[in-house]
PDB file of N, CA and C in Angstrom:
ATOM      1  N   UNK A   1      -7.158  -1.055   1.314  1.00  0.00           N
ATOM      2  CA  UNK A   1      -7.811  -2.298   1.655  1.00  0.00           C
ATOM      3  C   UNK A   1      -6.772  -3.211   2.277  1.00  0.00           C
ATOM      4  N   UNK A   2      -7.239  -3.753   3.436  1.00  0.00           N
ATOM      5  CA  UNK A   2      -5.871  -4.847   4.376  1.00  0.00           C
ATOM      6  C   UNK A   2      -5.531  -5.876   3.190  1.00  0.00           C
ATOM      7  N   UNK A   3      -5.399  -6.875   3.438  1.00  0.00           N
ATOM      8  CA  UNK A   3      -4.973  -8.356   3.027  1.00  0.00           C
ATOM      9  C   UNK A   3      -6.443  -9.044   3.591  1.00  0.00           C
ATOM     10  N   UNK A   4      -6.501  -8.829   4.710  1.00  0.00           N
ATOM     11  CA  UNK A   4      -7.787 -10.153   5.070  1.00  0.00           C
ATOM     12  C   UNK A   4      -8.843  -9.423   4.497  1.00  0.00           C
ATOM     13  N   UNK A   5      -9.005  -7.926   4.009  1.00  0.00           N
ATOM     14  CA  UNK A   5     -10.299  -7.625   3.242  1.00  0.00           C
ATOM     15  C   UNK A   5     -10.008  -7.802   2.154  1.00  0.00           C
ATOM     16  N   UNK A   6      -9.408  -7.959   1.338  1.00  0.00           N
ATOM     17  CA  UNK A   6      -9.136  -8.164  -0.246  1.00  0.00           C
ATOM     18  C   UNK A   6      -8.997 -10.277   0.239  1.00  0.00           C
ATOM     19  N   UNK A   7      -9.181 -10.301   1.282  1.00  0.00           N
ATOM     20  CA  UNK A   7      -9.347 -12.074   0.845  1.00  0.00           C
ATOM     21  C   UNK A   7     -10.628 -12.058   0.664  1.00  0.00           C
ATOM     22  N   UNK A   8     -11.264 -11.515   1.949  1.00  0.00           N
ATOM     23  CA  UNK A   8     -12.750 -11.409   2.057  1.00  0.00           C
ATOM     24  C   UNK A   8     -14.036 -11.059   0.685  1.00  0.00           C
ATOM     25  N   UNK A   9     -13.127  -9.872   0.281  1.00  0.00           N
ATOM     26  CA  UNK A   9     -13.691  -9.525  -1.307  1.00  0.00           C
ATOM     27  C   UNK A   9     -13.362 -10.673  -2.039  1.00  0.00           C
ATOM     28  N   UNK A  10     -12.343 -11.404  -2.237  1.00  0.00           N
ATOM     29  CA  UNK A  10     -11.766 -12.692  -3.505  1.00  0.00           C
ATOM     30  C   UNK A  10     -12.512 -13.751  -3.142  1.00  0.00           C
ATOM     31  N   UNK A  11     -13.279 -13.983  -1.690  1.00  0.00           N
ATOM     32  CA  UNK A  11     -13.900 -14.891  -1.089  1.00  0.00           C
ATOM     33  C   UNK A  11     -15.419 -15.214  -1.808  1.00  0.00           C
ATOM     34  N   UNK A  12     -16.012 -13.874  -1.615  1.00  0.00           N
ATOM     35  CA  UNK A  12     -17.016 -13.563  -1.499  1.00  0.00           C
ATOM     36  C   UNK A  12     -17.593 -13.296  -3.445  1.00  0.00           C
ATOM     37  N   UNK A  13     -16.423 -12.944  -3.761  1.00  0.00           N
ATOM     38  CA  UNK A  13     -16.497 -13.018  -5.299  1.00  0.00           C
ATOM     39  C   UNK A  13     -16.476 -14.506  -5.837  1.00  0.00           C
ATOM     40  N   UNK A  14     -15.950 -15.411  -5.854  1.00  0.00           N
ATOM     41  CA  UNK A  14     -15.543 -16.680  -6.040  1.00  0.00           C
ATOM     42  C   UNK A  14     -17.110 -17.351  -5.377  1.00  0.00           C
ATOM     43  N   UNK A  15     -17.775 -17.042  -4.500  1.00  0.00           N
ATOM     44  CA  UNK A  15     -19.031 -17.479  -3.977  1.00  0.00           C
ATOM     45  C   UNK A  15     -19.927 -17.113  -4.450  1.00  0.00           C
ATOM     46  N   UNK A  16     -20.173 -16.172  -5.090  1.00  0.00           N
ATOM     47  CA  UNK A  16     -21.320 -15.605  -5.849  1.00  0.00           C
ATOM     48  C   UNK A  16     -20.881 -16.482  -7.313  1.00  0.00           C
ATOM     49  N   UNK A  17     -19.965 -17.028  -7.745  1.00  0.00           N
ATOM     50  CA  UNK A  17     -19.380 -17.842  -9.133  1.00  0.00           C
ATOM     51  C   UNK A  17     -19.665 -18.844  -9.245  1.00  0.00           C
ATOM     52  N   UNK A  18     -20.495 -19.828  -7.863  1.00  0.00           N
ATOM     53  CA  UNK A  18     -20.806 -20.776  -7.788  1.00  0.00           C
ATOM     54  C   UNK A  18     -22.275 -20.815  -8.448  1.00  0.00           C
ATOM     55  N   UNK A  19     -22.723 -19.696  -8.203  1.00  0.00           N
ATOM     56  CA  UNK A  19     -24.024 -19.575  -9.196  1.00  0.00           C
ATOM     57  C   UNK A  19     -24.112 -20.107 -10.216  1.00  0.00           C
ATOM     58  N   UNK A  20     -25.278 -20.718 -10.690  1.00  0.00           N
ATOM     59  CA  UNK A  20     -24.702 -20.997 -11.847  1.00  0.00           C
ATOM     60  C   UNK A  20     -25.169 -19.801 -12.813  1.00  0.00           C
ATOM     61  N   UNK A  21     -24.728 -19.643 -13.735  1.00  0.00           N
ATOM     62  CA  UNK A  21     -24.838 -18.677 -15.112  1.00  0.00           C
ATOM     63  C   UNK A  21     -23.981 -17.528 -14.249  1.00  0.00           C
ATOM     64  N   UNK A  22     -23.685 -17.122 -13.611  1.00  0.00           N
ATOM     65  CA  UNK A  22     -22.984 -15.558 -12.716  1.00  0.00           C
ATOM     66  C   UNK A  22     -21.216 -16.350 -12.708  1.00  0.00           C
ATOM     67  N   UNK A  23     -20.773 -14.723 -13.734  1.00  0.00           N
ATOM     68  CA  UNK A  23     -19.293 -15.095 -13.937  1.00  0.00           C
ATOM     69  C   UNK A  23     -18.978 -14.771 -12.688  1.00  0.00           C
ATOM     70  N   UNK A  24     -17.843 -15.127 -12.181  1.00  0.00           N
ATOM     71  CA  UNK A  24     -16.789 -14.438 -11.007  1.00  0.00           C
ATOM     72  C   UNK A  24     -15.855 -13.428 -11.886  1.00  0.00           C
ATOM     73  N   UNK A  25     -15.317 -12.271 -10.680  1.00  0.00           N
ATOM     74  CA  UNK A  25     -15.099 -11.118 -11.468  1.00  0.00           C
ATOM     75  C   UNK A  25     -13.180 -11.845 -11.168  1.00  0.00           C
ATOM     76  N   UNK A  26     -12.693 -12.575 -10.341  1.00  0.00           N
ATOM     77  CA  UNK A  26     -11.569 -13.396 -10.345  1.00  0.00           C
ATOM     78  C   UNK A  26     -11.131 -13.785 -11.488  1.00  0.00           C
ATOM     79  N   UNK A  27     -11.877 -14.114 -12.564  1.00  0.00           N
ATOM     80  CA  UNK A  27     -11.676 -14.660 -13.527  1.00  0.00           C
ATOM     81  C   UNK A  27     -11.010 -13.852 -14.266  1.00  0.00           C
ATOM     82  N   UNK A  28     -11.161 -12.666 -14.117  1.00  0.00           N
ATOM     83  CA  UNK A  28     -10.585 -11.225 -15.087  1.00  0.00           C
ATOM     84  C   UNK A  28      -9.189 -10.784 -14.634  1.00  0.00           C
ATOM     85  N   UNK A  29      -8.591 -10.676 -15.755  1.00  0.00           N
ATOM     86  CA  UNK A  29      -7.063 -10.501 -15.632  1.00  0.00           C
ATOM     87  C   UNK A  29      -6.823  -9.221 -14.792  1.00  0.00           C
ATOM     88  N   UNK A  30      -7.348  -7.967 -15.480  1.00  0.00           N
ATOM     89  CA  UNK A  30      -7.057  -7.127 -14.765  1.00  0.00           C
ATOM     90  C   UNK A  30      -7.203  -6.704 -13.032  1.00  0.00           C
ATOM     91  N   UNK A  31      -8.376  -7.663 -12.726  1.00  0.00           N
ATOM     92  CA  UNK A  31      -8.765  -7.587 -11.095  1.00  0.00           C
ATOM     93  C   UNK A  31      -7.568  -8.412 -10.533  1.00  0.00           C
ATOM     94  N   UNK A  32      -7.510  -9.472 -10.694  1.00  0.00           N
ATOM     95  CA  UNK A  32      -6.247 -10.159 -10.417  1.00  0.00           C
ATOM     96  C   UNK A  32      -4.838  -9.531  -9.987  1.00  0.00           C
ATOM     97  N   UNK A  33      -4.453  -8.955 -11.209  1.00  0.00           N
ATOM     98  CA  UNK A  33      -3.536  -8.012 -11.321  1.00  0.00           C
ATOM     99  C   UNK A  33      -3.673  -6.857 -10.197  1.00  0.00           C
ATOM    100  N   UNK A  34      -4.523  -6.497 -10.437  1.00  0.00           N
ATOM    101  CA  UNK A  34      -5.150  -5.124  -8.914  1.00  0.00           C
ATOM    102  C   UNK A  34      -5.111  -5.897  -7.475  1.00  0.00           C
ATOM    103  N   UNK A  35      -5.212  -6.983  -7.567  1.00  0.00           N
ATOM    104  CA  UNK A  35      -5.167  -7.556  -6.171  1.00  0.00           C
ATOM    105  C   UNK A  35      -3.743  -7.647  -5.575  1.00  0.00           C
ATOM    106  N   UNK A  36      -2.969  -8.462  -6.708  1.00  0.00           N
ATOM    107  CA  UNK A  36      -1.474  -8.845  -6.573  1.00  0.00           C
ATOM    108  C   UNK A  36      -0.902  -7.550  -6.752  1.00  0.00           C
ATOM    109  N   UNK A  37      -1.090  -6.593  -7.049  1.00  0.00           N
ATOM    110  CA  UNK A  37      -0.199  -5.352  -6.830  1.00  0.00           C
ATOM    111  C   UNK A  37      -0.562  -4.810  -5.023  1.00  0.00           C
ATOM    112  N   UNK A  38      -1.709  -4.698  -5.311  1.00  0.00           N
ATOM    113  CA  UNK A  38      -2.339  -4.332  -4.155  1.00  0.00           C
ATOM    114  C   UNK A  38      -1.703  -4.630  -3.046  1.00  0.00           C
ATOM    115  N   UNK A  39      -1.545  -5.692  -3.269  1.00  0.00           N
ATOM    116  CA  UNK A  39      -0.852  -6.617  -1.921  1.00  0.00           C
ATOM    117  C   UNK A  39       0.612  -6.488  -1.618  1.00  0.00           C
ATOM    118  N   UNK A  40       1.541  -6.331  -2.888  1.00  0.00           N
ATOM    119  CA  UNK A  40       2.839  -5.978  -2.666  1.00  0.00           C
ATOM    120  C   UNK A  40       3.021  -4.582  -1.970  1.00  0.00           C
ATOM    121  N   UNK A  41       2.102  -3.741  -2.678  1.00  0.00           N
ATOM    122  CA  UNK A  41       1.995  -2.162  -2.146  1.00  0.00           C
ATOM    123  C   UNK A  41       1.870  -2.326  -0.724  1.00  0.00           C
ATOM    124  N   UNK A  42       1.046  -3.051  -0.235  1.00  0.00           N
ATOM    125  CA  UNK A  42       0.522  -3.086   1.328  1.00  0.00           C
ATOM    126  C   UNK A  42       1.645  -3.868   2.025  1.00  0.00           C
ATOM    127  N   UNK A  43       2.284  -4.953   1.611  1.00  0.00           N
ATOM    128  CA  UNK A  43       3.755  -5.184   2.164  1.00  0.00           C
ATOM    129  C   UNK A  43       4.512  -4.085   2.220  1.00  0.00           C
ATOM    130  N   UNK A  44       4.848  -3.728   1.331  1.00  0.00           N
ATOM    131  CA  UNK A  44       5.789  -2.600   0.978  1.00  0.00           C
ATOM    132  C   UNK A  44       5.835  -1.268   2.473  1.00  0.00           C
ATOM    133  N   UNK A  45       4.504  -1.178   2.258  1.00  0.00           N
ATOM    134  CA  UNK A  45       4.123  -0.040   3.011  1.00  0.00           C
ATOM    135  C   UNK A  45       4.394  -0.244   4.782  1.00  0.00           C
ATOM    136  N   UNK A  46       3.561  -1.634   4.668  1.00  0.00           N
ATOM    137  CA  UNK A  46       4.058  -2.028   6.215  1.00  0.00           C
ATOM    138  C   UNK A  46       5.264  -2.776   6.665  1.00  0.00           C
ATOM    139  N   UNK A  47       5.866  -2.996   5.648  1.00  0.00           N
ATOM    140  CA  UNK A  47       7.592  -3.122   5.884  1.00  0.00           C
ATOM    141  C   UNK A  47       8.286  -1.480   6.684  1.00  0.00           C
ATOM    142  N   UNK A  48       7.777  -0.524   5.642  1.00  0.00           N
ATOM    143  CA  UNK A  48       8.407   0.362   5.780  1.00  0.00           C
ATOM    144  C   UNK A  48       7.936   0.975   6.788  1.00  0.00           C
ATOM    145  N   UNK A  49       6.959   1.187   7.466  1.00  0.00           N
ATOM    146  CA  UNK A  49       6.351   1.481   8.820  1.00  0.00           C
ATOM    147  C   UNK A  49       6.843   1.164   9.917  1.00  0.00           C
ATOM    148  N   UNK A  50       6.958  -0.423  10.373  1.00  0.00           N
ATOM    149  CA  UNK A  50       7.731  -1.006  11.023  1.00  0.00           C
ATOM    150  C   UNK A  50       9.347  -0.737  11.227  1.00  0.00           C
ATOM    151  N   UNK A  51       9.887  -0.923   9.612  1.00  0.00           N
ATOM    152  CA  UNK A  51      11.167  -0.949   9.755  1.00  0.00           C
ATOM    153  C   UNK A  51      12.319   0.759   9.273  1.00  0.00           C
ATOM    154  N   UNK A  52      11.539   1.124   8.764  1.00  0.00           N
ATOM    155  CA  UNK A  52      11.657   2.217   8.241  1.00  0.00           C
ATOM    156  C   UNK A  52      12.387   1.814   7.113  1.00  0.00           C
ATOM    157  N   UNK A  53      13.242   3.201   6.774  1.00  0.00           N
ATOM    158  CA  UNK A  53      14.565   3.172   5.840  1.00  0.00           C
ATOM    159  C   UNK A  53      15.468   1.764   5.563  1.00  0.00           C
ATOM    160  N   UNK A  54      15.341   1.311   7.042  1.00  0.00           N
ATOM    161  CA  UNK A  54      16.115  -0.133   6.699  1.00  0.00           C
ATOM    162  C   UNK A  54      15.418  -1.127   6.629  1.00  0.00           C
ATOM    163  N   UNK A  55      13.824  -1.218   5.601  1.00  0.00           N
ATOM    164  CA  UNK A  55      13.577  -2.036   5.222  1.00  0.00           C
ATOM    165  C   UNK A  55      13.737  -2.349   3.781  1.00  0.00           C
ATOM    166  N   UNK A  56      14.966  -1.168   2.967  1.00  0.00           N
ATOM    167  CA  UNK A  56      14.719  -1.327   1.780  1.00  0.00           C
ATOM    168  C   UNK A  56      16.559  -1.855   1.702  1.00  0.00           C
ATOM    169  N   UNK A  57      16.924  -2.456   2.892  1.00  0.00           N
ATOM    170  CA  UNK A  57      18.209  -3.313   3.048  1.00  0.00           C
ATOM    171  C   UNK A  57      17.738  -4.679   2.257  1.00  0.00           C
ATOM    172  N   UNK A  58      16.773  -4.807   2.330  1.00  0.00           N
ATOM    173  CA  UNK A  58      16.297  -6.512   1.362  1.00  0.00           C
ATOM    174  C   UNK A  58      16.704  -6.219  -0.181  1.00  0.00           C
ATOM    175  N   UNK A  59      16.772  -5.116  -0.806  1.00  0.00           N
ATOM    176  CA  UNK A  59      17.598  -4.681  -2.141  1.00  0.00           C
ATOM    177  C   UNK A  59      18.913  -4.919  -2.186  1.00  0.00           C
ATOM    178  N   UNK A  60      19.835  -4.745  -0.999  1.00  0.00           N
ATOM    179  CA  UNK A  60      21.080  -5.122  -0.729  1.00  0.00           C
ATOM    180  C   UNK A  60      21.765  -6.172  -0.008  1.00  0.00           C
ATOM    181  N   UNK A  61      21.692  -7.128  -0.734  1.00  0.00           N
ATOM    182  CA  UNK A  61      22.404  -8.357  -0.088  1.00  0.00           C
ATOM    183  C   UNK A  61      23.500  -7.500   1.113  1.00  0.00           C
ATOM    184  N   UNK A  62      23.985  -8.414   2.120  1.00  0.00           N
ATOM    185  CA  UNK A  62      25.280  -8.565   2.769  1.00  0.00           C
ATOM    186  C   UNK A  62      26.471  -8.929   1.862  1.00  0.00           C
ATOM    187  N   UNK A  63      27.443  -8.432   2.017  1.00  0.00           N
ATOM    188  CA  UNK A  63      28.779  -8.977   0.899  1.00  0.00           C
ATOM    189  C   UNK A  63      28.573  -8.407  -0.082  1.00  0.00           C
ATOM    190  N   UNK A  64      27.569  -7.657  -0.701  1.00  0.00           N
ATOM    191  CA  UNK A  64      27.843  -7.391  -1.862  1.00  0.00           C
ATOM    192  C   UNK A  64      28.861  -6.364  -1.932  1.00  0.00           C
ATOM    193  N   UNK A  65      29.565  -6.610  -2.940  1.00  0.00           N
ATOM    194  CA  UNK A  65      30.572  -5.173  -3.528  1.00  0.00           C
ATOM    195  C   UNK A  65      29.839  -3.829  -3.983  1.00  0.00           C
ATOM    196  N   UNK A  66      30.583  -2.837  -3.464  1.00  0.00           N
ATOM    197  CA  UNK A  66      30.146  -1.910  -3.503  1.00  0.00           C
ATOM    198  C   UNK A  66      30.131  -1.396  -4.616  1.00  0.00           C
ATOM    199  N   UNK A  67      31.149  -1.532  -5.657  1.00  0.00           N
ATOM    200  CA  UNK A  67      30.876  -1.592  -7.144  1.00  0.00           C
ATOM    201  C   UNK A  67      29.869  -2.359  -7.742  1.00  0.00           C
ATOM    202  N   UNK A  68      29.739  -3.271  -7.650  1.00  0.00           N
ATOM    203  CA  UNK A  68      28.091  -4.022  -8.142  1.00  0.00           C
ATOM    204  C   UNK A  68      26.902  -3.392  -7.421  1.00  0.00           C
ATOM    205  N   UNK A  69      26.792  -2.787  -6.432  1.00  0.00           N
ATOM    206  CA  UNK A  69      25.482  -2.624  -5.921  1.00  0.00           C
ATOM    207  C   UNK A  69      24.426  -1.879  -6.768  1.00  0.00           C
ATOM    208  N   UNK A  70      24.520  -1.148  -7.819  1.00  0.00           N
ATOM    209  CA  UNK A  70      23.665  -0.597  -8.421  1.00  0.00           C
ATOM    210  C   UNK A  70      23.159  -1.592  -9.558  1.00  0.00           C
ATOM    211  N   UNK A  71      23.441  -2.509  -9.961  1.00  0.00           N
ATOM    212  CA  UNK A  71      23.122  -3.538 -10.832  1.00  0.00           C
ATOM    213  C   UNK A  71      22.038  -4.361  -9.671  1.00  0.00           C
ATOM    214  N   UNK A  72      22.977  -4.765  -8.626  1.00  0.00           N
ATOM    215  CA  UNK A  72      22.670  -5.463  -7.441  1.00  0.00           C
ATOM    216  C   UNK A  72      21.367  -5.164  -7.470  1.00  0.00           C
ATOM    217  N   UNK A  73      21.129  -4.091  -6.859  1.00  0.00           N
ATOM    218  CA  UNK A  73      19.590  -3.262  -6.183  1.00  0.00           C
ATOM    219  C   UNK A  73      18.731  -3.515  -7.853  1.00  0.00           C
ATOM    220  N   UNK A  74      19.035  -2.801  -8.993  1.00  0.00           N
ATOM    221  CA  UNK A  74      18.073  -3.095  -9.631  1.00  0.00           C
ATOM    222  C   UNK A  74      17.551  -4.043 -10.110  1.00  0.00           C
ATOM    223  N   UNK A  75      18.518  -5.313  -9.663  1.00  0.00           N
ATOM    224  CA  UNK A  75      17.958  -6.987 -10.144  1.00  0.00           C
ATOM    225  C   UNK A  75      17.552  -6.931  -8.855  1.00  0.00           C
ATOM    226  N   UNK A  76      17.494  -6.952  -7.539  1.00  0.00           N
ATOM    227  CA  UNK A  76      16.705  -7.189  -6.324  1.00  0.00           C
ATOM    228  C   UNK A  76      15.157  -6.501  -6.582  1.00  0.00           C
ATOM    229  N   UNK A  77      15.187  -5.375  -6.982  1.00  0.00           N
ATOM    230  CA  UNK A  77      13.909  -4.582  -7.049  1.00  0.00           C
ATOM    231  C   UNK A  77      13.142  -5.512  -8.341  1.00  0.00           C
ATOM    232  N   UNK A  78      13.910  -5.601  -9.514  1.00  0.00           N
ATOM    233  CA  UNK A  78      12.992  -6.003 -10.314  1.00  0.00           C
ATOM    234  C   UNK A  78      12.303  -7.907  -9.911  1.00  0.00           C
ATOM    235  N   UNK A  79      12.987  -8.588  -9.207  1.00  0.00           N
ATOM    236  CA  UNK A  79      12.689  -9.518  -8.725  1.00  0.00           C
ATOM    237  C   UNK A  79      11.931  -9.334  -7.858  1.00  0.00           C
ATOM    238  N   UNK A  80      12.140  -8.622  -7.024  1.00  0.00           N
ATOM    239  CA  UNK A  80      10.888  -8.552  -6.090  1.00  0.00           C
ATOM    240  C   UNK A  80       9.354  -7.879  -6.708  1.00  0.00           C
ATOM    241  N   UNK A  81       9.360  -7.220  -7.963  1.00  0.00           N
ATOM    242  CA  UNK A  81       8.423  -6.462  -8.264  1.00  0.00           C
ATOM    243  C   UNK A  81       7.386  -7.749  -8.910  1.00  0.00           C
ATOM    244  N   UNK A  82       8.619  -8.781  -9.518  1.00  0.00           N
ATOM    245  CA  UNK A  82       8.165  -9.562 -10.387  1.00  0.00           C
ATOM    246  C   UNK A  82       6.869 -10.519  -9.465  1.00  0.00           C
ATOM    247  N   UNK A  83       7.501 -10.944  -8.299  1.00  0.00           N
ATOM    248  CA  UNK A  83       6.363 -11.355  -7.488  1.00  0.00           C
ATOM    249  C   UNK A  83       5.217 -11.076  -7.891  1.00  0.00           C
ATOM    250  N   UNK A  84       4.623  -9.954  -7.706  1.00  0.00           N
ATOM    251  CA  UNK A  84       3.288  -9.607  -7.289  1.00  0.00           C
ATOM    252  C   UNK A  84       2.725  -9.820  -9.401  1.00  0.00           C
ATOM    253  N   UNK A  85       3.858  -9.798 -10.088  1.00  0.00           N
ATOM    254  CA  UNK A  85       2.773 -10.310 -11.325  1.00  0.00           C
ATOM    255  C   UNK A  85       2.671 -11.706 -11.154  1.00  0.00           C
ATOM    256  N   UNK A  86       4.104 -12.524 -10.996  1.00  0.00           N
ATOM    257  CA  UNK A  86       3.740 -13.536 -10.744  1.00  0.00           C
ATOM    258  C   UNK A  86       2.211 -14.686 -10.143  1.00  0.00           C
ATOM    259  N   UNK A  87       1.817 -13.648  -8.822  1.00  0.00           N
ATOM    260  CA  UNK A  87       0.844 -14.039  -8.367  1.00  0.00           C
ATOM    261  C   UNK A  87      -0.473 -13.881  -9.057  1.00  0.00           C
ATOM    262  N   UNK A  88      -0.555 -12.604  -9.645  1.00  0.00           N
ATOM    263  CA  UNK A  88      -2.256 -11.949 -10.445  1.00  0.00           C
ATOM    264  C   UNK A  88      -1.991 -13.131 -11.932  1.00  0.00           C
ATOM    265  N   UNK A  89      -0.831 -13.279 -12.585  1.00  0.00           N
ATOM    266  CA  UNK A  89      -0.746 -14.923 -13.378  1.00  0.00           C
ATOM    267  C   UNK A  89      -1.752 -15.672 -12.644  1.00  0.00           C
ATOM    268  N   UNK A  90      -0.875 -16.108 -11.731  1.00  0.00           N
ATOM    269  CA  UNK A  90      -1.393 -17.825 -11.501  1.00  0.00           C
ATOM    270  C   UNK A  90      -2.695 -17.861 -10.619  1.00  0.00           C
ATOM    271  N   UNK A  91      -3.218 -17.099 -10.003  1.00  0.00           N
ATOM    272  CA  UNK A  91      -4.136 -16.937  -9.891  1.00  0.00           C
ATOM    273  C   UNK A  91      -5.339 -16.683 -11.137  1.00  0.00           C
ATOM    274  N   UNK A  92      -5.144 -16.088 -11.841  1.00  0.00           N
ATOM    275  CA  UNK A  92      -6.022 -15.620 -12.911  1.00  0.00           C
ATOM    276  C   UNK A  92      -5.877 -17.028 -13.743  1.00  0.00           C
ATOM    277  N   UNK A  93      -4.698 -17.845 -14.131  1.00  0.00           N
ATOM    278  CA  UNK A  93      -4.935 -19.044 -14.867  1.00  0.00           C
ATOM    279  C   UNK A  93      -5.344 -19.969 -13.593  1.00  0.00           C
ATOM    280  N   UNK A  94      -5.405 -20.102 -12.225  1.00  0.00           N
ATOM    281  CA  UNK A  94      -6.322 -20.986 -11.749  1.00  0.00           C
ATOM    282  C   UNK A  94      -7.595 -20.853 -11.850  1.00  0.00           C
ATOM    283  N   UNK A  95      -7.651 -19.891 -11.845  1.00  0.00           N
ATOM    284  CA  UNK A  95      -9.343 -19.420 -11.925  1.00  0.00           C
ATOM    285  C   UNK A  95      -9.832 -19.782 -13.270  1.00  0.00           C
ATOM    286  N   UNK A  96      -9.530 -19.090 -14.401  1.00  0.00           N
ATOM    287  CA  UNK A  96      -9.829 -19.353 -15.474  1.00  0.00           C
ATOM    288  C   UNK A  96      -9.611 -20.731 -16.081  1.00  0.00           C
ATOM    289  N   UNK A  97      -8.589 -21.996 -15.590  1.00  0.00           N
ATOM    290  CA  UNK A  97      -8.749 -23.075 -16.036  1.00  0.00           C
ATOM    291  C   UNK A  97     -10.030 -23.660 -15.401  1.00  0.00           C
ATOM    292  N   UNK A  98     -10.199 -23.444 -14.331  1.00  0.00           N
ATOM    293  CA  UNK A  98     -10.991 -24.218 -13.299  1.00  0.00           C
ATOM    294  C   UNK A  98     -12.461 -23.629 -14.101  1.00  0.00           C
ATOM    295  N   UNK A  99     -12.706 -22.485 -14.590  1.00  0.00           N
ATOM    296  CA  UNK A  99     -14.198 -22.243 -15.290  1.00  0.00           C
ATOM    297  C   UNK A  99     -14.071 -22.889 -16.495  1.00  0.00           C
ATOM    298  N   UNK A 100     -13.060 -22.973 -17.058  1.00  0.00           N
ATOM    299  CA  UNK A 100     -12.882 -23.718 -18.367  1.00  0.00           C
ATOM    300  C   UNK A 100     -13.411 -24.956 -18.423  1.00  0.00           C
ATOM    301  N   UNK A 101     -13.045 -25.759 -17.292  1.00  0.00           N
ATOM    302  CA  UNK A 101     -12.904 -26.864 -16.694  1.00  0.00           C
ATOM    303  C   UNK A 101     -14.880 -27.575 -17.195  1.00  0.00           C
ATOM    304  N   UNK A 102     -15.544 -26.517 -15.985  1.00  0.00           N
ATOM    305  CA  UNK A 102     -16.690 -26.641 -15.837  1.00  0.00           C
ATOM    306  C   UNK A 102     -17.194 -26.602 -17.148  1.00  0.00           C
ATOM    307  N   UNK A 103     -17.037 -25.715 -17.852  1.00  0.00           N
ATOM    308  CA  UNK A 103     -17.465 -25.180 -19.640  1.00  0.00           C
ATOM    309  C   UNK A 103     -17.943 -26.652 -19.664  1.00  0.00           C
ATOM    310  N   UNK A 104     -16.683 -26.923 -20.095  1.00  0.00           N
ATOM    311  CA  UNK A 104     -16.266 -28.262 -21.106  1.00  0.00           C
ATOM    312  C   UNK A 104     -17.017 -29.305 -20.313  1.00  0.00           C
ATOM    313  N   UNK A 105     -17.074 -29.627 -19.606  1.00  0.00           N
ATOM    314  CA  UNK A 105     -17.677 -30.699 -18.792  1.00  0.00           C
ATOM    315  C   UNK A 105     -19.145 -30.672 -19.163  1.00  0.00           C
ATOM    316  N   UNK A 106     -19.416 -29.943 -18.997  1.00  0.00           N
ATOM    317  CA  UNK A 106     -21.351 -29.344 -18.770  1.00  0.00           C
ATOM    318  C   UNK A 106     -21.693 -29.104 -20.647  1.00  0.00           C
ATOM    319  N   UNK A 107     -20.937 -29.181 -21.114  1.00  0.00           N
ATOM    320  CA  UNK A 107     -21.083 -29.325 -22.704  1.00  0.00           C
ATOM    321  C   UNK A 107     -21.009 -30.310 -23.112  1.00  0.00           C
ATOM    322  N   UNK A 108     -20.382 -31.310 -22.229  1.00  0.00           N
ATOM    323  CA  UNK A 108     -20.577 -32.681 -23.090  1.00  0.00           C
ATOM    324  C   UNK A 108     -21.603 -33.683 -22.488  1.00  0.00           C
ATOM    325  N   UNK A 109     -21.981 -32.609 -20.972  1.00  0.00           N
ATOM    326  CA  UNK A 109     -23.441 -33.645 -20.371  1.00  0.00           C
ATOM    327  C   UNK A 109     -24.593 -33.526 -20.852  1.00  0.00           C
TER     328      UNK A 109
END
């Protein structure tokens, strides 16, 4: 799935949520998570298409010592991996505060 179809799906999910009583499936951790991986995978992939072999030079700073580089690369990789949870987070707590939001509101009208 591209990027602009997994917006299109997050779009189109989030629009059917406006319903009222119909959850959005956004709201769910694990879809979230499937999106934000999704998406690193599909960077990943078209990094490496484009650039080949030397797109996995973003693991290796310039200057680094050649004795550190194996520490190096695995704090670059795990930082970069961290991204894509980062994102299925804060997405999944925007979503889910923002229904919370509504809950609470519509319970005290």
């Amino acid at each position: 799935m591209t990027t602009s179809g997994m917006q299109a799906s997050i779009f189109s999910a989030n629009l059917l949520g406006m319903i009222p009583g119909v959850e959005t499936t956004t709201s769910e951790a694990s879809l979230t998570f499937l999106f934000s991986i999704s998406t690193m995978v599909t960077f990943i992939l078209i990094g490496l298409s484009i650039h080949g072999i030397r797109y996995l030079s973003i693991l290796y700073p310039t200057g680094t010592p050649t004795a550190m580089a194996p520490f190096i690369i695995l704090i670059e990789f795990v930082s970069y991996i961290s991204r894509a949870v980062s994102l299925g987070m804060r997405l999944f707590a925007n979503m889910f505060a923002g229904h919370s939001l509504v809950k609470i509101l519509m319970s005290l009208a």
